[in-house]
C-alpha atoms as a PDB file:
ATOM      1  CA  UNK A   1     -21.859  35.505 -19.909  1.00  0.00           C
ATOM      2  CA  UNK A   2     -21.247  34.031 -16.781  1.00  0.00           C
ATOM      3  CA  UNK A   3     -19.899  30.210 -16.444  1.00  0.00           C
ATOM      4  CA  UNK A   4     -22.758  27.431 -15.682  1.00  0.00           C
ATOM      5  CA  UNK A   5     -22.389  25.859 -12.177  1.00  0.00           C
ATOM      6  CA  UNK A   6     -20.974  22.450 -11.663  1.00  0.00           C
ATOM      7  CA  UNK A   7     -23.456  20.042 -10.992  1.00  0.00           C
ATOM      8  CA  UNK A   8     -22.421  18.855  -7.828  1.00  0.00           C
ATOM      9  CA  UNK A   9     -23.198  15.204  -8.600  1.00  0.00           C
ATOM     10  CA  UNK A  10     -19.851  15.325 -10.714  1.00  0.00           C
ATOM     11  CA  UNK A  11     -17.756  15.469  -7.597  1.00  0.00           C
ATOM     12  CA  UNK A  12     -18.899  12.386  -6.302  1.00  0.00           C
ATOM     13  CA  UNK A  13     -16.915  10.964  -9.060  1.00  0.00           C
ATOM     14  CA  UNK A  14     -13.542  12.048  -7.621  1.00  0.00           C
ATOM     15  CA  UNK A  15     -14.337  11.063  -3.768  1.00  0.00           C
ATOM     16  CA  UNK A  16     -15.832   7.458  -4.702  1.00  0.00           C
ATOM     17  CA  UNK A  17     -12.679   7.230  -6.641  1.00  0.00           C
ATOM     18  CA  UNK A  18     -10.490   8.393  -3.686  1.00  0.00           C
ATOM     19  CA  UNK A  19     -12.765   6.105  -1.406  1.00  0.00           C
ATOM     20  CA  UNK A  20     -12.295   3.050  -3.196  1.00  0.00           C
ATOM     21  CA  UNK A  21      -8.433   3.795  -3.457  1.00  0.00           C
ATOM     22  CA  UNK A  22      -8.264   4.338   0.547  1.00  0.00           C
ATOM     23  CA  UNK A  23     -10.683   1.350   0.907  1.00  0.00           C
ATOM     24  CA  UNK A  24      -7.664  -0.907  -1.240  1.00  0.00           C
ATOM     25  CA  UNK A  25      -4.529   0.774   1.171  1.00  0.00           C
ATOM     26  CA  UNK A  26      -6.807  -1.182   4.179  1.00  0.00           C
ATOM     27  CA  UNK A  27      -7.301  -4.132   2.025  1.00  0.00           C
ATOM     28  CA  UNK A  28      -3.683  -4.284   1.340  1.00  0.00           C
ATOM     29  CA  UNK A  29      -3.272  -4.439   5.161  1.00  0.00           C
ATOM     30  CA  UNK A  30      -5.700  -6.936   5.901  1.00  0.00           C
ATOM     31  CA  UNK A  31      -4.238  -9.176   3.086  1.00  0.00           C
ATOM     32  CA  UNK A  32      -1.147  -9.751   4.871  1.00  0.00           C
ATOM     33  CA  UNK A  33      -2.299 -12.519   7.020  1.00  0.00           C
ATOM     34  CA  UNK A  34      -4.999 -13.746   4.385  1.00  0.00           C
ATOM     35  CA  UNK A  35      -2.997 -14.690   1.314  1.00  0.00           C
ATOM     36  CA  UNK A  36       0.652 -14.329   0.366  1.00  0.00           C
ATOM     37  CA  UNK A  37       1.614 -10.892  -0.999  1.00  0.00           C
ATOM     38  CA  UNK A  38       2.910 -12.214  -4.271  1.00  0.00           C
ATOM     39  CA  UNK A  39      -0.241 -14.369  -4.803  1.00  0.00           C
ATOM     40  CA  UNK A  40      -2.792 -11.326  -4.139  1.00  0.00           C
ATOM     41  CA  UNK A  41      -0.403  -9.157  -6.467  1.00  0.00           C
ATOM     42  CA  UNK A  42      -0.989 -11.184  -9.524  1.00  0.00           C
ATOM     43  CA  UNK A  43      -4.250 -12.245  -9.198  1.00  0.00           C
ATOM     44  CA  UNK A  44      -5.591  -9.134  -8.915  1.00  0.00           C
ATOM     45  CA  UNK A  45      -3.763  -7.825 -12.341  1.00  0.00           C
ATOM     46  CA  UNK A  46      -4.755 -11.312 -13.899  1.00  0.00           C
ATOM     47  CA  UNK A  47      -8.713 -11.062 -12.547  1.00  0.00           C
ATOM     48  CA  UNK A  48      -8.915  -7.210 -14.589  1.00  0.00           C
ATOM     49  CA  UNK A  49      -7.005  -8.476 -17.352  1.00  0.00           C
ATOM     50  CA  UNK A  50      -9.336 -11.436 -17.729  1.00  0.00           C
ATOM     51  CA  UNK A  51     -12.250  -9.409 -17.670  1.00  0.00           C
ATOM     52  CA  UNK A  52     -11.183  -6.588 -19.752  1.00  0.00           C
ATOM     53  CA  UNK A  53     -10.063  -8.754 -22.352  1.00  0.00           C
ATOM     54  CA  UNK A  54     -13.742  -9.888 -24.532  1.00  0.00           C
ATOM     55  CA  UNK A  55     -14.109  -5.732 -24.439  1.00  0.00           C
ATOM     56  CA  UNK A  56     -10.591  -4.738 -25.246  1.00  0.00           C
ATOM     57  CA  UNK A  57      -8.780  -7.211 -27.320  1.00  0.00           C
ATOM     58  CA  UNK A  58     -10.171  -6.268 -30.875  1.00  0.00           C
ATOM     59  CA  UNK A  59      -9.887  -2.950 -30.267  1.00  0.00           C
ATOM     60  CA  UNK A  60      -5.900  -3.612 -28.924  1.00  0.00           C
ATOM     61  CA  UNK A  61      -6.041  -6.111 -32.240  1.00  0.00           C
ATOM     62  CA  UNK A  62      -7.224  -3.028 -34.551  1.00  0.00           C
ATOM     63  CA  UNK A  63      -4.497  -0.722 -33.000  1.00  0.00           C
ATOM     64  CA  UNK A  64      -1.730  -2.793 -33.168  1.00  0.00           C
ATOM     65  CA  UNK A  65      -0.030  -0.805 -35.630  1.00  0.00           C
ATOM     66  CA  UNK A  66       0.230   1.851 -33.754  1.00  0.00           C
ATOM     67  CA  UNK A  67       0.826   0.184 -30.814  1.00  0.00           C
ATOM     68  CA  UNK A  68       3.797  -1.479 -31.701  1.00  0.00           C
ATOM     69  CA  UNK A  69       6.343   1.102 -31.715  1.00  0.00           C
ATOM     70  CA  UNK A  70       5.625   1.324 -27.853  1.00  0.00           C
ATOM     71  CA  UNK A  71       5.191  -1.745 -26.394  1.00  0.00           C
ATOM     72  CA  UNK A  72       8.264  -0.834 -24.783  1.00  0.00           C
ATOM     73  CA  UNK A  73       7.190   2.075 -23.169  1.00  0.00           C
ATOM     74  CA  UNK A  74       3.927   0.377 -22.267  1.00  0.00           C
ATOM     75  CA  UNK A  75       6.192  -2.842 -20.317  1.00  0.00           C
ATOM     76  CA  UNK A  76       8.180   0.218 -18.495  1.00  0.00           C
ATOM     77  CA  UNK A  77       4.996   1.713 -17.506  1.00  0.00           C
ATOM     78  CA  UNK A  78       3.288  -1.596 -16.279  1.00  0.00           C
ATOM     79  CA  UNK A  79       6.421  -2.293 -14.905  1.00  0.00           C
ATOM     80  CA  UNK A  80       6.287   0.537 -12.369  1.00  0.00           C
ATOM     81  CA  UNK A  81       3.091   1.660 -12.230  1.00  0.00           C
ATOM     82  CA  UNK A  82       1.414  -1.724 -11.283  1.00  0.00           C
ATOM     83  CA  UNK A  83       3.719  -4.440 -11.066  1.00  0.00           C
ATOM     84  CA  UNK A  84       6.275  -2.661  -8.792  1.00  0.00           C
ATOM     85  CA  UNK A  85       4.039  -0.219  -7.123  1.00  0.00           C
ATOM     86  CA  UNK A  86       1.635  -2.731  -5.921  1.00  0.00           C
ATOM     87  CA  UNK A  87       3.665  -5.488  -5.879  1.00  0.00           C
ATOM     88  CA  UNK A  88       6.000  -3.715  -3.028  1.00  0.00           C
ATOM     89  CA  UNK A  89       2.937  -2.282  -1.161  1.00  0.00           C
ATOM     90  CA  UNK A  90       1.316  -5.746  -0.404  1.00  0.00           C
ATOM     91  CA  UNK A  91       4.978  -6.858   1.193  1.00  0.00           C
ATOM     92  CA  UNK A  92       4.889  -3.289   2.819  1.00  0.00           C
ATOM     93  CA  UNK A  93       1.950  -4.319   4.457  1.00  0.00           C
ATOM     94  CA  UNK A  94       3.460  -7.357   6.373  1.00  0.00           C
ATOM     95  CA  UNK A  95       5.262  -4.881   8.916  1.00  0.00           C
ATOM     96  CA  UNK A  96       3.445  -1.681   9.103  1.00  0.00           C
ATOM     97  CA  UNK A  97       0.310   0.187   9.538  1.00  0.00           C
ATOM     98  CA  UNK A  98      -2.191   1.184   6.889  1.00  0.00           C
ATOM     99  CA  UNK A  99      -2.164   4.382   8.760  1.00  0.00           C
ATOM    100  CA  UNK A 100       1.407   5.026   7.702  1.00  0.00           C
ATOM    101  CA  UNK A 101       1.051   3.362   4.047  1.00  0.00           C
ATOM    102  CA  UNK A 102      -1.812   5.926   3.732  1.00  0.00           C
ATOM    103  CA  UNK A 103      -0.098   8.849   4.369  1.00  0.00           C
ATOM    104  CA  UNK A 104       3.477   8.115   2.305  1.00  0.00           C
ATOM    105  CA  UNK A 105       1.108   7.574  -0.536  1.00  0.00           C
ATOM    106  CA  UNK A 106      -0.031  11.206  -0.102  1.00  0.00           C
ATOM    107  CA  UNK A 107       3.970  11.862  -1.122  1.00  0.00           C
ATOM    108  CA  UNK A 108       2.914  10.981  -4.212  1.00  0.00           C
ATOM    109  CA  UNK A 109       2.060  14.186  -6.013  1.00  0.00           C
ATOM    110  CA  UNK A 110       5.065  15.676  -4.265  1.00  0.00           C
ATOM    111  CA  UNK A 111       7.394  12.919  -5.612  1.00  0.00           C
ATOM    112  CA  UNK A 112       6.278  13.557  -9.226  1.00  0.00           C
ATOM    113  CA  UNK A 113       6.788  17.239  -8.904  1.00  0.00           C
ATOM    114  CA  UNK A 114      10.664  16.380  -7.700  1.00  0.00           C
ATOM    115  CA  UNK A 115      11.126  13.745 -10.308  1.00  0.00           C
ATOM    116  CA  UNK A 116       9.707  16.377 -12.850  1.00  0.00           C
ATOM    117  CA  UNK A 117      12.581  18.237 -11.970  1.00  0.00           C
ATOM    118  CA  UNK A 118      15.288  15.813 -12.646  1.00  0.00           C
ATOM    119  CA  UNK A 119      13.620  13.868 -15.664  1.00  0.00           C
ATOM    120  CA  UNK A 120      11.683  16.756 -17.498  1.00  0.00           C
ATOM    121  CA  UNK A 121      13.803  19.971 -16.951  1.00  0.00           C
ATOM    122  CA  UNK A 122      11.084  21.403 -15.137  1.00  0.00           C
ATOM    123  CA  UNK A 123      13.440  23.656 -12.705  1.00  0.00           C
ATOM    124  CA  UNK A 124      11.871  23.708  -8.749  1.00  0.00           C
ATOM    125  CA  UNK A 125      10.185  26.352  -7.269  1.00  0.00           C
ATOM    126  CA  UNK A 126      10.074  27.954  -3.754  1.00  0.00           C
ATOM    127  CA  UNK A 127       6.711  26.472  -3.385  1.00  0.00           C
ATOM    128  CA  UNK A 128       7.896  22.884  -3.940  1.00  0.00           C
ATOM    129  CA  UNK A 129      10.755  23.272  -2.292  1.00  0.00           C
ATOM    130  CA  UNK A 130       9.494  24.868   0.811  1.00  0.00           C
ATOM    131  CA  UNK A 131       5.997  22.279   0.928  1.00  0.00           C
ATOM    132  CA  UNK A 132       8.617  19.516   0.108  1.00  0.00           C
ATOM    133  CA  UNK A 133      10.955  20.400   3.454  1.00  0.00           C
ATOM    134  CA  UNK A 134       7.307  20.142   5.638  1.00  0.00           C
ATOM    135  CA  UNK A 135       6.329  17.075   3.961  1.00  0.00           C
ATOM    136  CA  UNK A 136       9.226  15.348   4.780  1.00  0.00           C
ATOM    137  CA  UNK A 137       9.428  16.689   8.249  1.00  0.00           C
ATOM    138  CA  UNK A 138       6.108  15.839   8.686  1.00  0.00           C
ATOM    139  CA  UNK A 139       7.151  12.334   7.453  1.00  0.00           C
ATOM    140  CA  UNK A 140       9.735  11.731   9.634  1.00  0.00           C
ATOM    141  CA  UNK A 141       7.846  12.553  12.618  1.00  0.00           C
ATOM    142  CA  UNK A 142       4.784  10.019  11.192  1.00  0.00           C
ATOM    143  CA  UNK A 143       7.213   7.375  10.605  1.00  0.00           C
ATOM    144  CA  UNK A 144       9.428   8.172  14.005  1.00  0.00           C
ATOM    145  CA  UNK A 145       6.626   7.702  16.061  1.00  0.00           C
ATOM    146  CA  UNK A 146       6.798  11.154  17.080  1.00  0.00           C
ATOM    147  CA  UNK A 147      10.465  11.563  17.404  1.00  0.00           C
ATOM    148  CA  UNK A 148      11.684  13.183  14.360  1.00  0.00           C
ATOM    149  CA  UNK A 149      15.000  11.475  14.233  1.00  0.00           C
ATOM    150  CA  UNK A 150      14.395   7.965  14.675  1.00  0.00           C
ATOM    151  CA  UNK A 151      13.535   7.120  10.944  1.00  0.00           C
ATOM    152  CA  UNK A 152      17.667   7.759  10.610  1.00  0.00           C
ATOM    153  CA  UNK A 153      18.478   5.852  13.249  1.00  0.00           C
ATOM    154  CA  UNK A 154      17.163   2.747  12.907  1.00  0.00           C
ATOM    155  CA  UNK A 155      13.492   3.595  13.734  1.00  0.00           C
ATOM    156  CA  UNK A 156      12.189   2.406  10.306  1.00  0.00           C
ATOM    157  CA  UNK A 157      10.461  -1.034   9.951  1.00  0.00           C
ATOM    158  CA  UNK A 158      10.806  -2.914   6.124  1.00  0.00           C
ATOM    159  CA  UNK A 159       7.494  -1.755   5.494  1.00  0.00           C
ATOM    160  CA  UNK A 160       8.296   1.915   5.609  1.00  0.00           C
ATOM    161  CA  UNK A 161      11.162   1.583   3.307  1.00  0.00           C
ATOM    162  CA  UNK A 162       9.304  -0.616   0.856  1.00  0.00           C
ATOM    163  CA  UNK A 163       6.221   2.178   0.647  1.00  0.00           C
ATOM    164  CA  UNK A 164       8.478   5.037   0.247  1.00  0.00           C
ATOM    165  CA  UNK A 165      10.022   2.808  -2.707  1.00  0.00           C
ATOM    166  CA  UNK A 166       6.974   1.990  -3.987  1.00  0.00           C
ATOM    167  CA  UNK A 167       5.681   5.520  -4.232  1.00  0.00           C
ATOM    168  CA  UNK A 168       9.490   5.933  -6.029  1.00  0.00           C
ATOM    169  CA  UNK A 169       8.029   4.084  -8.729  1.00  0.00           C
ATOM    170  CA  UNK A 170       4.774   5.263  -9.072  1.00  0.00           C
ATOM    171  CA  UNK A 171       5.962   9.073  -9.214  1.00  0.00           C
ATOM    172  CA  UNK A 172       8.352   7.319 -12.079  1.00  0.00           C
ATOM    173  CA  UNK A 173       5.128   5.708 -13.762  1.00  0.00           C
ATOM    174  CA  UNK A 174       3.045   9.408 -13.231  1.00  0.00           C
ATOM    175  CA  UNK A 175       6.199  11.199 -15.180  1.00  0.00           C
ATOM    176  CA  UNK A 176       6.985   8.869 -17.851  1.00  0.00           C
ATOM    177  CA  UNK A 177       3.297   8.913 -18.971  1.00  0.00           C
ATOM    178  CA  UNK A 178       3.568  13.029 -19.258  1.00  0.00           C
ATOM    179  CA  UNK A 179       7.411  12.465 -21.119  1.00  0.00           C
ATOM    180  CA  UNK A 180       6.006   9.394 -23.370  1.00  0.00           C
ATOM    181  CA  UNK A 181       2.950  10.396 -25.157  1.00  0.00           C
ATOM    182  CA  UNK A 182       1.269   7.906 -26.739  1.00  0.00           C
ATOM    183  CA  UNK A 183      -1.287   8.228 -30.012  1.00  0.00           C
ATOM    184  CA  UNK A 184      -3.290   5.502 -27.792  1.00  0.00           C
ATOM    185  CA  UNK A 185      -6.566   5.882 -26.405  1.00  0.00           C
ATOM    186  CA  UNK A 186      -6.575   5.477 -22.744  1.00  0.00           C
ATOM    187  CA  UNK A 187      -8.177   1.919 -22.610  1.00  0.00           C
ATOM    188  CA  UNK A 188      -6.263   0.114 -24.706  1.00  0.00           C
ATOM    189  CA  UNK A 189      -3.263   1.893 -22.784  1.00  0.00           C
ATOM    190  CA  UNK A 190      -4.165   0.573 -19.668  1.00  0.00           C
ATOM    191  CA  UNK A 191      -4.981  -2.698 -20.934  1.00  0.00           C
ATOM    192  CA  UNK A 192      -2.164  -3.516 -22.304  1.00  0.00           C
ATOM    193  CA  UNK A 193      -0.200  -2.194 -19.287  1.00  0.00           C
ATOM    194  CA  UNK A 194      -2.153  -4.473 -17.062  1.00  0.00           C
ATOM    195  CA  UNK A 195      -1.035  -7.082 -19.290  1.00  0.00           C
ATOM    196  CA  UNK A 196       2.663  -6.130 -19.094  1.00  0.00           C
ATOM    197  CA  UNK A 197       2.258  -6.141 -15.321  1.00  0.00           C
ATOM    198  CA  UNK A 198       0.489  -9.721 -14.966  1.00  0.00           C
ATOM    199  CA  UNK A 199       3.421 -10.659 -16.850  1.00  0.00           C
ATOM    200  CA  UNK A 200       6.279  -9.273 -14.737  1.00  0.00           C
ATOM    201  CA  UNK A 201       4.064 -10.601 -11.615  1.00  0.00           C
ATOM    202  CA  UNK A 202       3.670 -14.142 -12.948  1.00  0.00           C
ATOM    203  CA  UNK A 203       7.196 -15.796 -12.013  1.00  0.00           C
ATOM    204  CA  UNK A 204       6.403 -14.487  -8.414  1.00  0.00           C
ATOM    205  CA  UNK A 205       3.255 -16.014  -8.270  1.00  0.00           C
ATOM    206  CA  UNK A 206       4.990 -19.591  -9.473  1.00  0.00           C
ATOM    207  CA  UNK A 207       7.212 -19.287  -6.473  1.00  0.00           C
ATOM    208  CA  UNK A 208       5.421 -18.870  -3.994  1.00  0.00           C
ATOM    209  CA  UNK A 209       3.966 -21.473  -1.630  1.00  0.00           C
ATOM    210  CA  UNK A 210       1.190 -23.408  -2.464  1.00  0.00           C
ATOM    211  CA  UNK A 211      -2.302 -22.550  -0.597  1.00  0.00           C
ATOM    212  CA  UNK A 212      -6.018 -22.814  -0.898  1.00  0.00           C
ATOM    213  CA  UNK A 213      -7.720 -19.533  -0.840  1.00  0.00           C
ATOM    214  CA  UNK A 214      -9.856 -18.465   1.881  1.00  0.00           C
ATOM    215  CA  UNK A 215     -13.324 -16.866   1.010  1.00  0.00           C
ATOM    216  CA  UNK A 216     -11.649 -13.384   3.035  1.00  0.00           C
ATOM    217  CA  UNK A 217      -8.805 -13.916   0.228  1.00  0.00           C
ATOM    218  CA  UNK A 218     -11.065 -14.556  -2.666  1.00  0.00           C
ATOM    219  CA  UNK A 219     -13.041 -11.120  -1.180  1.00  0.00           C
ATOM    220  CA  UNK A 220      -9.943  -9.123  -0.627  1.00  0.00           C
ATOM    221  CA  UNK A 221      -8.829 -10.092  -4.751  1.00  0.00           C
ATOM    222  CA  UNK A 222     -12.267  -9.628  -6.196  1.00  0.00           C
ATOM    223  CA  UNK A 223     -11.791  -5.539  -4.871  1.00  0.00           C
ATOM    224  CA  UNK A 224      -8.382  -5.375  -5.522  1.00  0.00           C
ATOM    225  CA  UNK A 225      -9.234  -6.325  -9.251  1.00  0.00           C
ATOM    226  CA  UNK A 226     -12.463  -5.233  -9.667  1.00  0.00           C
ATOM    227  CA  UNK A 227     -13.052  -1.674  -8.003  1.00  0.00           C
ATOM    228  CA  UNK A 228      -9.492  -0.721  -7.725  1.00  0.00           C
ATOM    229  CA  UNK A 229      -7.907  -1.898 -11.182  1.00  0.00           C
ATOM    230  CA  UNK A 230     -10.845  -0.931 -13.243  1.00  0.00           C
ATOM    231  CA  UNK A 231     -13.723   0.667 -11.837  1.00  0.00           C
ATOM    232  CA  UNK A 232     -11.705   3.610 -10.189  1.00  0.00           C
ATOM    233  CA  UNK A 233      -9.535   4.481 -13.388  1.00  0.00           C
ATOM    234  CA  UNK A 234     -12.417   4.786 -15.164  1.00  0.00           C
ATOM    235  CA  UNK A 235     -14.250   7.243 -12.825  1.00  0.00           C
ATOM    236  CA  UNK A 236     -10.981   9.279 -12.459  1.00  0.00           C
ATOM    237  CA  UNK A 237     -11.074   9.577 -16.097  1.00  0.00           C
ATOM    238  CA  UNK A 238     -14.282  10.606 -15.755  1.00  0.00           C
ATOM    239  CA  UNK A 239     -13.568  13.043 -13.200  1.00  0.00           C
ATOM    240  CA  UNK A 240     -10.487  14.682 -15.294  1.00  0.00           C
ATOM    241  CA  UNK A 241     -13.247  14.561 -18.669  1.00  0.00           C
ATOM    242  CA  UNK A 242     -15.796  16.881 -16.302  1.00  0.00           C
ATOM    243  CA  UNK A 243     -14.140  18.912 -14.001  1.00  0.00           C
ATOM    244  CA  UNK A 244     -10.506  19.063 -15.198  1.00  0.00           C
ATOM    245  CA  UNK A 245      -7.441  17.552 -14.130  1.00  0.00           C
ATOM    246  CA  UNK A 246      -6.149  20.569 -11.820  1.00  0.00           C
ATOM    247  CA  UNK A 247      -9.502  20.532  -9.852  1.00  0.00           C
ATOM    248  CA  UNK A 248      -9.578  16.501  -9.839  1.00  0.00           C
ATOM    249  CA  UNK A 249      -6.095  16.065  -8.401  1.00  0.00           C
ATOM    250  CA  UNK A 250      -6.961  17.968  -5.559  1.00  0.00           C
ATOM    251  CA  UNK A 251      -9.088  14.962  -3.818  1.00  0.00           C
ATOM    252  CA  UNK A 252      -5.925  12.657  -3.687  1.00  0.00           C
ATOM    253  CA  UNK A 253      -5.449  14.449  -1.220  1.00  0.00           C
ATOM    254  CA  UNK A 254      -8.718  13.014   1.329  1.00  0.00           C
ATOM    255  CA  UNK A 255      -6.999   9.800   0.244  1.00  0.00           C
ATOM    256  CA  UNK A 256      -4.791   9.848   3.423  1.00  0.00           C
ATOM    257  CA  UNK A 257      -7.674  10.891   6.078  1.00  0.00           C
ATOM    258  CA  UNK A 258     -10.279   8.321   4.385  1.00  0.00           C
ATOM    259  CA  UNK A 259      -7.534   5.934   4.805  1.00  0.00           C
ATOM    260  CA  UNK A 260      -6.689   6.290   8.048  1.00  0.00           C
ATOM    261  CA  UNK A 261     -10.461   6.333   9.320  1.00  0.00           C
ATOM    262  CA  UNK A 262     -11.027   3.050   7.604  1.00  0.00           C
ATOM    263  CA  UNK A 263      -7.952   1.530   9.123  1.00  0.00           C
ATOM    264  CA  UNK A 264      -9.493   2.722  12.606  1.00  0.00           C
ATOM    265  CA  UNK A 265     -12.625   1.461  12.118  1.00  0.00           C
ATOM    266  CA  UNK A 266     -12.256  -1.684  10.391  1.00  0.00           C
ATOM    267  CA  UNK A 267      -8.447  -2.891  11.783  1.00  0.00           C
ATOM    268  CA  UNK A 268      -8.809  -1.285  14.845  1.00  0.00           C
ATOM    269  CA  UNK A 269      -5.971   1.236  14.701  1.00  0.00           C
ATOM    270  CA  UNK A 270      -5.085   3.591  17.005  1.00  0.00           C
ATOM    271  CA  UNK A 271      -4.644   7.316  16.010  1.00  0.00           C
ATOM    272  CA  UNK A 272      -1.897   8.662  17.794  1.00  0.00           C
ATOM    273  CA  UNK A 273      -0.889  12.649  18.262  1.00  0.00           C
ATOM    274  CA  UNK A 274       2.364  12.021  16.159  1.00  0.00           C
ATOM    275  CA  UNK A 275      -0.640   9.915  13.457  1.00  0.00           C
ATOM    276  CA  UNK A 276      -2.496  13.472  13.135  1.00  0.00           C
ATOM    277  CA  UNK A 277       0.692  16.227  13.385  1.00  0.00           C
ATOM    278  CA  UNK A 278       2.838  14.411  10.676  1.00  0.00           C
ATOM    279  CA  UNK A 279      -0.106  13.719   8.852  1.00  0.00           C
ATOM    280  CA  UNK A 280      -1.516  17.097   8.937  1.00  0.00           C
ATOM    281  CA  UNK A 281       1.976  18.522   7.898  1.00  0.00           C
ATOM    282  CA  UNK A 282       2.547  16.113   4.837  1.00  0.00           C
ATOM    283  CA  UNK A 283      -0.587  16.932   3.614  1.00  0.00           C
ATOM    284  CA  UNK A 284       0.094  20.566   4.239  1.00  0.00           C
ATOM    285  CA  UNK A 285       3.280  19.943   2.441  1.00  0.00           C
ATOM    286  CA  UNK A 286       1.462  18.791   0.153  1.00  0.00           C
ATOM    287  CA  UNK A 287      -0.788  21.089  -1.016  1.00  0.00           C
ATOM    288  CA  UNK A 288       1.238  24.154  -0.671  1.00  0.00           C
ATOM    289  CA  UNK A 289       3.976  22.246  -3.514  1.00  0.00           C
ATOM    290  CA  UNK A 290       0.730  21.433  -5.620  1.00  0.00           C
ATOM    291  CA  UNK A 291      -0.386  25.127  -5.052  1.00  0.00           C
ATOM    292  CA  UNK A 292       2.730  26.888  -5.404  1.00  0.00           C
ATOM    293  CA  UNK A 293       4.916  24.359  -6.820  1.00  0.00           C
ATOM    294  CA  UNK A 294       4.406  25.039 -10.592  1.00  0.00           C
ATOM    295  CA  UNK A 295       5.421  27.477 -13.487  1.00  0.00           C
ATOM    296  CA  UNK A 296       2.376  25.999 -15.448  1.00  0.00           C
ATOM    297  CA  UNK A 297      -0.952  24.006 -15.359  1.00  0.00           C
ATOM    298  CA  UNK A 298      -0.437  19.962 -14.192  1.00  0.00           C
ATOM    299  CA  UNK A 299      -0.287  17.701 -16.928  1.00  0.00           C
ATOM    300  CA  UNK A 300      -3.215  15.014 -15.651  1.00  0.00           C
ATOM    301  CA  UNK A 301      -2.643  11.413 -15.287  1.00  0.00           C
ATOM    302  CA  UNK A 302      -4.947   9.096 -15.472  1.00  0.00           C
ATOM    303  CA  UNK A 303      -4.301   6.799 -11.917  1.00  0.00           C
ATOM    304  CA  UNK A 304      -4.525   3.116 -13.059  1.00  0.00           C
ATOM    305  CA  UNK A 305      -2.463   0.963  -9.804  1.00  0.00           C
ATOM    306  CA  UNK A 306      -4.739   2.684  -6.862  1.00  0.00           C
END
């Protein structure tokens, strides 16, 4: 008996998802002149945690048996997943192009697959090794402006330094969920890792300077902690519940090209040559590491900072 066909309505949940993420890389962006990056980076956490709370905290209350043996684990993962991840991106965003920040994300899956390596024993392949070389060519030649060997030689701004960092710690975040399992149902995992995060946000938020909020601020907080930090992990989990977590991870990868065409037409970018080569050969990179880069199935993870 043949398979039934996948409705095709159940893909939409993937690519809104993806959207929505691209849609916060260009918010990030515009933020930098609207609100202080420390300011935005806590709200946002404290604006989902806030509303999450009347529907989460007796079930967090019921579970906190089982929860506390990893509260630890939960801090590390809020810690890097949220806190850091986000937390560098919106400083990122003071000195370089959502263009760029788009497509270092797209390292992302590749990062996890290298980390893998070190922190799970899971030996490299050909595959990643060979899609990891063109990603990181293709890297240098975004980030170099179309010279190859600028990024090591000064070419870099702050900004590309602090993405590739943050994307550092989200790999971290993406392989410490697969090495930590957790008897914990997703929501109250995520809940209480915003929580962690809001926390490790707060003292930045204290320090920094003093400002009324704009209604453009107010706007660009309300979708960082609304569609971002709660809407899109719950569609992703949807997407991984329907159509599987190998066939799901697959759209991170429009997130770079949906970025980029948002940053031209609502910033006003300019797409260079060297924009669409090194893009086209991290994403390349990319998908030939995801393709050929593992002995087994992915583990999926459940995206919860973009």
């Amino acid at each position: 008996m043949s398979a039934s066909p996948i409705p095709l309505r159940w893909f939409a949940l993937p690519v809104v998802t993806v959207t929505i993420w691209s849609g916060n890389v260009v918010v990030t962006k515009l933020s930098a002149t609207a609100i202080h990056p420390s300011v935005i980076a806590f709200e946002r956490w404290a604006l989902a945690l806030l509303l999450l709370t009347p529907f989460l905290i007796r079930p967090v209350w019921r579970l906190r048996r089982e929860i506390r043996p990893h509260l630890l684990k939960l801090a590390v993962l809020g810690l890097l997943g949220m806190a850091a991840y986000q937390g560098l991106a919106y400083f990122a965003a003071e000195t370089t192009s959502a263009t760029k920040m788009g497509f270092v994300v797209s390292l992302v899956p590749l990062l996890t697959m290298a980390l893998s390596s070190l922190l799970l024993a899971e030996a490299p392949t050909l595959g990643m090794i060979g899609g990891g070389a063109l990603s990181l060519f293709g890297l240098a030649l975004l980030l170099g402006q179309g010279d190859p060997l600028a990024p090591f030689s000064g070419g870099l701004v702050p900004g590309d330094g602090m993405m590739l960092i943050a994307c550092v710690a989200y790999s971290g975040y993406s392989v410490l969920l697969r090495r930590w399992p957790m008897p914990l149902p997703a929501w109250p995992s995520l809940y209480l890792q915003i929580a962690f995060a809001t926390l490790f946000l707060l003292p930045g938020w204290l320090l920094a300077p003093a400002a009324g909020h704009s209604m453009t601020a107010i706007g660009m907080i309300l979708y960082a902690g609304i569609p971002t930090s709660i809407l899109a992990p719950f569609l992703w989990m949807e997407a991984i519940r329907l159509l599987g977590p190998s066939r799901t991870s697959l759209f991170i990868n429009l997130s770079p090209v949906m970025t980029a065409a948002i940053a031209v037409a609502v910033l006003g970018e300019s797409l260079h040559p060297y924009h669409l080569a090194g893009g086209a050969l991290v994403l390349l990179g990319v998908v030939l590491a995801q393709r050929f880069g593992r002995r087994r199935p992915p583990v999926p993870v459940a995206a919860a900072a973009e």
